[in-house]
C-alpha atoms as a PDB file:
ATOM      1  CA  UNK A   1      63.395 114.322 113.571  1.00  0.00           C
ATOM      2  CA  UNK A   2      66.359 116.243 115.086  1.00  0.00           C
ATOM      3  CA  UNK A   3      66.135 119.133 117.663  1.00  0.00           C
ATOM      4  CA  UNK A   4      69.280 121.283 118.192  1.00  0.00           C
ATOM      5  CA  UNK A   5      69.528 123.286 121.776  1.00  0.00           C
ATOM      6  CA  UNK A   6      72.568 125.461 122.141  1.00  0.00           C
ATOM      7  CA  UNK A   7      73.429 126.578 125.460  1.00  0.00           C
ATOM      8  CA  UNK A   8      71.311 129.690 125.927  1.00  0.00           C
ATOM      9  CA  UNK A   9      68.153 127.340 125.445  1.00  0.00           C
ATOM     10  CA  UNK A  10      67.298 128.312 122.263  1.00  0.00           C
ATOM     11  CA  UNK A  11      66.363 124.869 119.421  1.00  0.00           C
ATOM     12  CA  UNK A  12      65.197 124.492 116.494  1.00  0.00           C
ATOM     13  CA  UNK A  13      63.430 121.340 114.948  1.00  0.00           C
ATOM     14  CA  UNK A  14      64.283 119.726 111.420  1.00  0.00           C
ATOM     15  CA  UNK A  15      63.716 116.471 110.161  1.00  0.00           C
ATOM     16  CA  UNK A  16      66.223 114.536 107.720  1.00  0.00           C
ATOM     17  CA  UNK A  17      65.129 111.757 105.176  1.00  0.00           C
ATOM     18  CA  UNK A  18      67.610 109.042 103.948  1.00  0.00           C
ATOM     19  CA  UNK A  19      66.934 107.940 100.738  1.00  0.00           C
ATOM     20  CA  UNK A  20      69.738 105.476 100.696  1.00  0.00           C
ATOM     21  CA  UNK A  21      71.563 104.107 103.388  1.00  0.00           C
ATOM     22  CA  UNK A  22      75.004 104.107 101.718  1.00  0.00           C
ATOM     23  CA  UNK A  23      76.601 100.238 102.464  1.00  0.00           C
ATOM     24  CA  UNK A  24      79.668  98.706 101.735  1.00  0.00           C
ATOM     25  CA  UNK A  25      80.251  96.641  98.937  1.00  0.00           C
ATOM     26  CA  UNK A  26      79.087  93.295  98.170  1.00  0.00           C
ATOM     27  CA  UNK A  27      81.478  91.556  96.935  1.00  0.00           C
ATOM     28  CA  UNK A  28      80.291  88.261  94.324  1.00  0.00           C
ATOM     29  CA  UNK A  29      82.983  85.584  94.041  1.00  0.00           C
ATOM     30  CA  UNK A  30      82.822  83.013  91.837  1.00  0.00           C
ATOM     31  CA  UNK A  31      85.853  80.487  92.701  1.00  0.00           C
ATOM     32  CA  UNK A  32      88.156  78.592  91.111  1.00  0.00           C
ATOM     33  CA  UNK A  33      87.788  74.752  90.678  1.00  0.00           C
ATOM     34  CA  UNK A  34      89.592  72.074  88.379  1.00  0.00           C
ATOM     35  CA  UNK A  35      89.482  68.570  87.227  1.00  0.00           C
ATOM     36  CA  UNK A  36      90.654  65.587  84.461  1.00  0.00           C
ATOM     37  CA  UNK A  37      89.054  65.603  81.338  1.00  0.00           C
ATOM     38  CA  UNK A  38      86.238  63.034  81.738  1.00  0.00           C
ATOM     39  CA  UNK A  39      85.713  64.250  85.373  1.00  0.00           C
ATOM     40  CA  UNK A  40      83.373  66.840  87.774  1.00  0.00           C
ATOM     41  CA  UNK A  41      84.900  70.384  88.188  1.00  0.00           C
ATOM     42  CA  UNK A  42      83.520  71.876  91.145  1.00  0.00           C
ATOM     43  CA  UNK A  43      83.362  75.700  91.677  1.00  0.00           C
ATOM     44  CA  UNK A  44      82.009  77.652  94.696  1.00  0.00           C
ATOM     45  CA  UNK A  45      80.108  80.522  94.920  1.00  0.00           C
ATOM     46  CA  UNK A  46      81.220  82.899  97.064  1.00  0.00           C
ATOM     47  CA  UNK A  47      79.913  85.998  98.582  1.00  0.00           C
ATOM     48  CA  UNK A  48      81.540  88.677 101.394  1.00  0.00           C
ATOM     49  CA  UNK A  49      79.218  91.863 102.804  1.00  0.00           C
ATOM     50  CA  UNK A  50      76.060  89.629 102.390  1.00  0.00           C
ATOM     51  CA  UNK A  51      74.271  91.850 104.489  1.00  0.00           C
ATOM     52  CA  UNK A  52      70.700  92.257 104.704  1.00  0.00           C
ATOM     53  CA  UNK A  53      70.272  91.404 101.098  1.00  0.00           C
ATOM     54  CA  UNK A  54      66.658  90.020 100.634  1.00  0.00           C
ATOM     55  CA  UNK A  55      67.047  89.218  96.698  1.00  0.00           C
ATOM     56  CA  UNK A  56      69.672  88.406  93.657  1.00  0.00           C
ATOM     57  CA  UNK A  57      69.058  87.906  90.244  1.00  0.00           C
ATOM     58  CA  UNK A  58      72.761  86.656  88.829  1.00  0.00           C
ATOM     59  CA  UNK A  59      73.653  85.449  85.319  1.00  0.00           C
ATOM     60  CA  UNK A  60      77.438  83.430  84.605  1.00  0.00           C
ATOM     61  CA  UNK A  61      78.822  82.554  81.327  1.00  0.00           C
ATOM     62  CA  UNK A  62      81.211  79.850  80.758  1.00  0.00           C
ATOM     63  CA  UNK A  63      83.092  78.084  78.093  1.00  0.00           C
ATOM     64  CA  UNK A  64      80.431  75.624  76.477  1.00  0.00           C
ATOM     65  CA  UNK A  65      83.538  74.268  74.770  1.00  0.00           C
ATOM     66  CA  UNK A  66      85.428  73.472  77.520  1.00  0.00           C
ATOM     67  CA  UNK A  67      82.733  72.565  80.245  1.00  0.00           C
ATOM     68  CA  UNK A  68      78.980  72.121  80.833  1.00  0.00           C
ATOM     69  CA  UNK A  69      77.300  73.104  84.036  1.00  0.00           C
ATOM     70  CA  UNK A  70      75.106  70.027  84.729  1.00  0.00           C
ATOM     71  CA  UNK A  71      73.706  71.279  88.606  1.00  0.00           C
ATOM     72  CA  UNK A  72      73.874  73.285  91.651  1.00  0.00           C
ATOM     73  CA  UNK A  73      75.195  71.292  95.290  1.00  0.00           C
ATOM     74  CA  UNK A  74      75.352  72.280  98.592  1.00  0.00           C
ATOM     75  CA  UNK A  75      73.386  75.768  98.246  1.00  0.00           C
ATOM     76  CA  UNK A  76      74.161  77.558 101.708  1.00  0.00           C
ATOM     77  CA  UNK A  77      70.980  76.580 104.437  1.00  0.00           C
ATOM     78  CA  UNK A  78      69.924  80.129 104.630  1.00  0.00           C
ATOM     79  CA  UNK A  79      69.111  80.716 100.476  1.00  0.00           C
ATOM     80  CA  UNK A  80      67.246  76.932 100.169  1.00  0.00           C
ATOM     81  CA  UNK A  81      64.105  78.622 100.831  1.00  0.00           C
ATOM     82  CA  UNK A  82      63.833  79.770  97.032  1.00  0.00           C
ATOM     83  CA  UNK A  83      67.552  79.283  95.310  1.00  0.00           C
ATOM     84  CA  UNK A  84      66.419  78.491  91.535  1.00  0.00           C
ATOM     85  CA  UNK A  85      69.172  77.700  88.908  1.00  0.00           C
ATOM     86  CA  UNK A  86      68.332  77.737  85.824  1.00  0.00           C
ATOM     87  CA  UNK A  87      71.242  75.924  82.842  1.00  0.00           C
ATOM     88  CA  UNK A  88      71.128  77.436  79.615  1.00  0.00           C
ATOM     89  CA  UNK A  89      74.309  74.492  77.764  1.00  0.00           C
ATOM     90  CA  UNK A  90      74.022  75.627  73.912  1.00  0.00           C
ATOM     91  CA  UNK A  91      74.960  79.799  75.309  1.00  0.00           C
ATOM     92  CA  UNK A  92      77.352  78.584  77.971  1.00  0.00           C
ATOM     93  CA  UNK A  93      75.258  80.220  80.682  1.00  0.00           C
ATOM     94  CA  UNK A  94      73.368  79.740  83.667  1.00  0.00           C
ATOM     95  CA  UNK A  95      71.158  81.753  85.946  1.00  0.00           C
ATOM     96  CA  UNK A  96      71.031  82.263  89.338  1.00  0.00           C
ATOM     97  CA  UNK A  97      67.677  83.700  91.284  1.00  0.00           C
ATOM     98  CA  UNK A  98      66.913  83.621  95.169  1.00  0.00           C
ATOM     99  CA  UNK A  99      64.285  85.796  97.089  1.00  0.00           C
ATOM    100  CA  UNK A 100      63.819  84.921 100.661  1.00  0.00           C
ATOM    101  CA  UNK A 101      61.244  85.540 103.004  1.00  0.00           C
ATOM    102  CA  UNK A 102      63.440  87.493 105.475  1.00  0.00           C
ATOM    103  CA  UNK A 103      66.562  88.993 104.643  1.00  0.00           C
ATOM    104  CA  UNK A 104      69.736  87.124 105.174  1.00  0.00           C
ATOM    105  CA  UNK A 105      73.597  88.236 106.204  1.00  0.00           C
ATOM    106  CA  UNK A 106      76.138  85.879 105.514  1.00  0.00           C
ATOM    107  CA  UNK A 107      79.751  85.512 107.049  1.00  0.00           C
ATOM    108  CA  UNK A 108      82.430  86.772 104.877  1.00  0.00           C
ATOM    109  CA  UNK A 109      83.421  84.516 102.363  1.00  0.00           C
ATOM    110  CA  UNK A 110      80.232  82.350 102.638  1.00  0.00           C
ATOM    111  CA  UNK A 111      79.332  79.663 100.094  1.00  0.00           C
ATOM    112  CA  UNK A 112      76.182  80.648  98.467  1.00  0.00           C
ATOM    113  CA  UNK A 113      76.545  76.901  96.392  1.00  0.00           C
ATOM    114  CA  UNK A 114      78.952  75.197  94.531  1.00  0.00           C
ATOM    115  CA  UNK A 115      78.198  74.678  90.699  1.00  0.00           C
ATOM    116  CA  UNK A 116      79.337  70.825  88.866  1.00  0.00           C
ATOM    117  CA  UNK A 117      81.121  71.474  85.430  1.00  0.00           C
ATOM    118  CA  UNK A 118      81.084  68.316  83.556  1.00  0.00           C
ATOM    119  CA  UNK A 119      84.608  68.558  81.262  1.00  0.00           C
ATOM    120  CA  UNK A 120      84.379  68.308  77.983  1.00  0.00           C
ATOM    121  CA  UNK A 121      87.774  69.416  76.575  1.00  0.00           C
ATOM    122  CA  UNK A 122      91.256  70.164  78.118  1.00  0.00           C
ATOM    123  CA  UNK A 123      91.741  73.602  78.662  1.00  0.00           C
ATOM    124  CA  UNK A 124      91.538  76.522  81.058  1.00  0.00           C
ATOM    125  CA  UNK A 125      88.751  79.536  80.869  1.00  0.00           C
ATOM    126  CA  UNK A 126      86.949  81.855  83.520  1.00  0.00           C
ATOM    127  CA  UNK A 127      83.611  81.610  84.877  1.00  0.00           C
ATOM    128  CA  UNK A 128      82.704  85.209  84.233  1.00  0.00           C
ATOM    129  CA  UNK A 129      79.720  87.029  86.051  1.00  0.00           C
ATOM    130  CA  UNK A 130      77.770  88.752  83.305  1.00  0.00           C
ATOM    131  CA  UNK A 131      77.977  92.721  84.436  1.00  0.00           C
ATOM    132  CA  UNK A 132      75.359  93.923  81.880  1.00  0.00           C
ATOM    133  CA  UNK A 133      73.407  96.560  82.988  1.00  0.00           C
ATOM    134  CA  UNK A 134      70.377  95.116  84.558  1.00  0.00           C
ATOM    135  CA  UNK A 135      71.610  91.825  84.997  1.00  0.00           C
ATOM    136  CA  UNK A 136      73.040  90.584  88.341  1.00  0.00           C
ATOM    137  CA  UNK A 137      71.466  92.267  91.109  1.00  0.00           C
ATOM    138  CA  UNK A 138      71.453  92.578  94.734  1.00  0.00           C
ATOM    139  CA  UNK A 139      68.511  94.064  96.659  1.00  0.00           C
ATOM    140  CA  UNK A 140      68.308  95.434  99.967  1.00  0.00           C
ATOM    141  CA  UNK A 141      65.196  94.339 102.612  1.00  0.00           C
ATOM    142  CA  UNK A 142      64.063  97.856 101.223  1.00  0.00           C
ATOM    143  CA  UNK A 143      64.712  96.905  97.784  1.00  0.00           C
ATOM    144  CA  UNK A 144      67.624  98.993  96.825  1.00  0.00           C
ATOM    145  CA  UNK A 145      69.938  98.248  95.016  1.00  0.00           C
ATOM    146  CA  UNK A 146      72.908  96.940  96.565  1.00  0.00           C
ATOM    147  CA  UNK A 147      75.984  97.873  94.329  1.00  0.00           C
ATOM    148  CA  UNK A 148      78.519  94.775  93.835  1.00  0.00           C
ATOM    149  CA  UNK A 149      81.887  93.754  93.083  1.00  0.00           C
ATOM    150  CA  UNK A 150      82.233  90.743  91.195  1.00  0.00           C
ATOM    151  CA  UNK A 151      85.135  88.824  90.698  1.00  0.00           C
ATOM    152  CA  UNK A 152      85.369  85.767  88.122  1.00  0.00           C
ATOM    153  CA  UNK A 153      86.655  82.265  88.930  1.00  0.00           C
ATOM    154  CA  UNK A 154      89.217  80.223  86.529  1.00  0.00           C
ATOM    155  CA  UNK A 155      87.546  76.575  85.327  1.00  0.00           C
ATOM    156  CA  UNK A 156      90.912  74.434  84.041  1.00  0.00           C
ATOM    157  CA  UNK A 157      90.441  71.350  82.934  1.00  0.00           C
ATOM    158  CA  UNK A 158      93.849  68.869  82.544  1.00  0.00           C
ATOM    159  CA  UNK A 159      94.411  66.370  79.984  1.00  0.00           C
ATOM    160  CA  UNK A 160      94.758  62.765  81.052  1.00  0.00           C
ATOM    161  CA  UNK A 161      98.382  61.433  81.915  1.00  0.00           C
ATOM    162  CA  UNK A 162      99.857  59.427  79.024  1.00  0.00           C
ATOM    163  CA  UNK A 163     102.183  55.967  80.304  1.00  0.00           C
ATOM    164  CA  UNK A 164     104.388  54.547  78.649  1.00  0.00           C
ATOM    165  CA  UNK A 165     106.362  51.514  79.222  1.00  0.00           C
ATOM    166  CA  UNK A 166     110.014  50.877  78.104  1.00  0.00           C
ATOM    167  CA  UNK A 167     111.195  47.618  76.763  1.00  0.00           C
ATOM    168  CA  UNK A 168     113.523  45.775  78.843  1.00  0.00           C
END
């Protein structure tokens, strides 16, 4: 409610509603990580403008010929509450779902987790955030929508050094 009093003392009363508390953007990173065929590629999760976000629903697609996403590590201490991840190998996808019981602000370029890519093939690809309508969501403690900004990571796996030894 707002009251207005110019300098004559006269006011008037109004009230405003805010339907939407415009915020700034959330920005989803997924990071970029590398190994030797035959070895674990590692890739963060990254987020910035975490703020007040009480719920995500996220879907990534990767290269099932390249890589398979075996597990989740080091999920950040304020999502272990709920964090679920979910591997789908035969589609080369894996989802991503965390509700807390309060809602949670992160530092800027906080680790949400780090996904382990067993390689299967040399190679390089992107770990792409699915942006289908509907898909990867961010809600608000009100449960708005919170509108992000998603940038992929790059998965490259390198083929194994080759020796070779010279007669004398």
């Amino acid at each position: 409610t707002c009251t207005v009093r110019d300098a004559y003392g006269c006011d008037t009363t109004f009230t405003v509603y805010l339907k939407n508390i415009p915020s700034i953007r959330l920005q989803a990173i997924a990071g970029d990580g590398s190994a030797c065929l035959g070895n674990v590629a590692v890739l963060p999760l990254l987020a910035n403008n975490f703020s007040h976000v009480s719920s995500f629903d996220s879907r990534l697609k990767y290269n099932k010929n390249l890589v398979t996403c075996q597990n989740y590590l080091n999920a950040n201490p304020a999502l272990t509450d709920s964090i679920r991840v979910d591997l789908f190998p035969t589609l080369g996808e894996l989802s991503i779902t965390w509700t807390g019981k309060n809602p949670v602000n992160l530092p800027d370029n906080a680790t949400l987790l780090e996904l382990s890519f067993a390689s299967l093939n040399t190679g390089q690809d992107s770990l792409k955030w699915d942006i289908s309508p509907g898909i990867c969501t961010f809600l608000d403690s009100l449960g708005n929508s919170i509108a992000p900004e998603f940038k992929q990571g790059q998965v490259r796996v390198y083929s194994l050094p080759q020796g070779s030894i010279q007669a004398p």
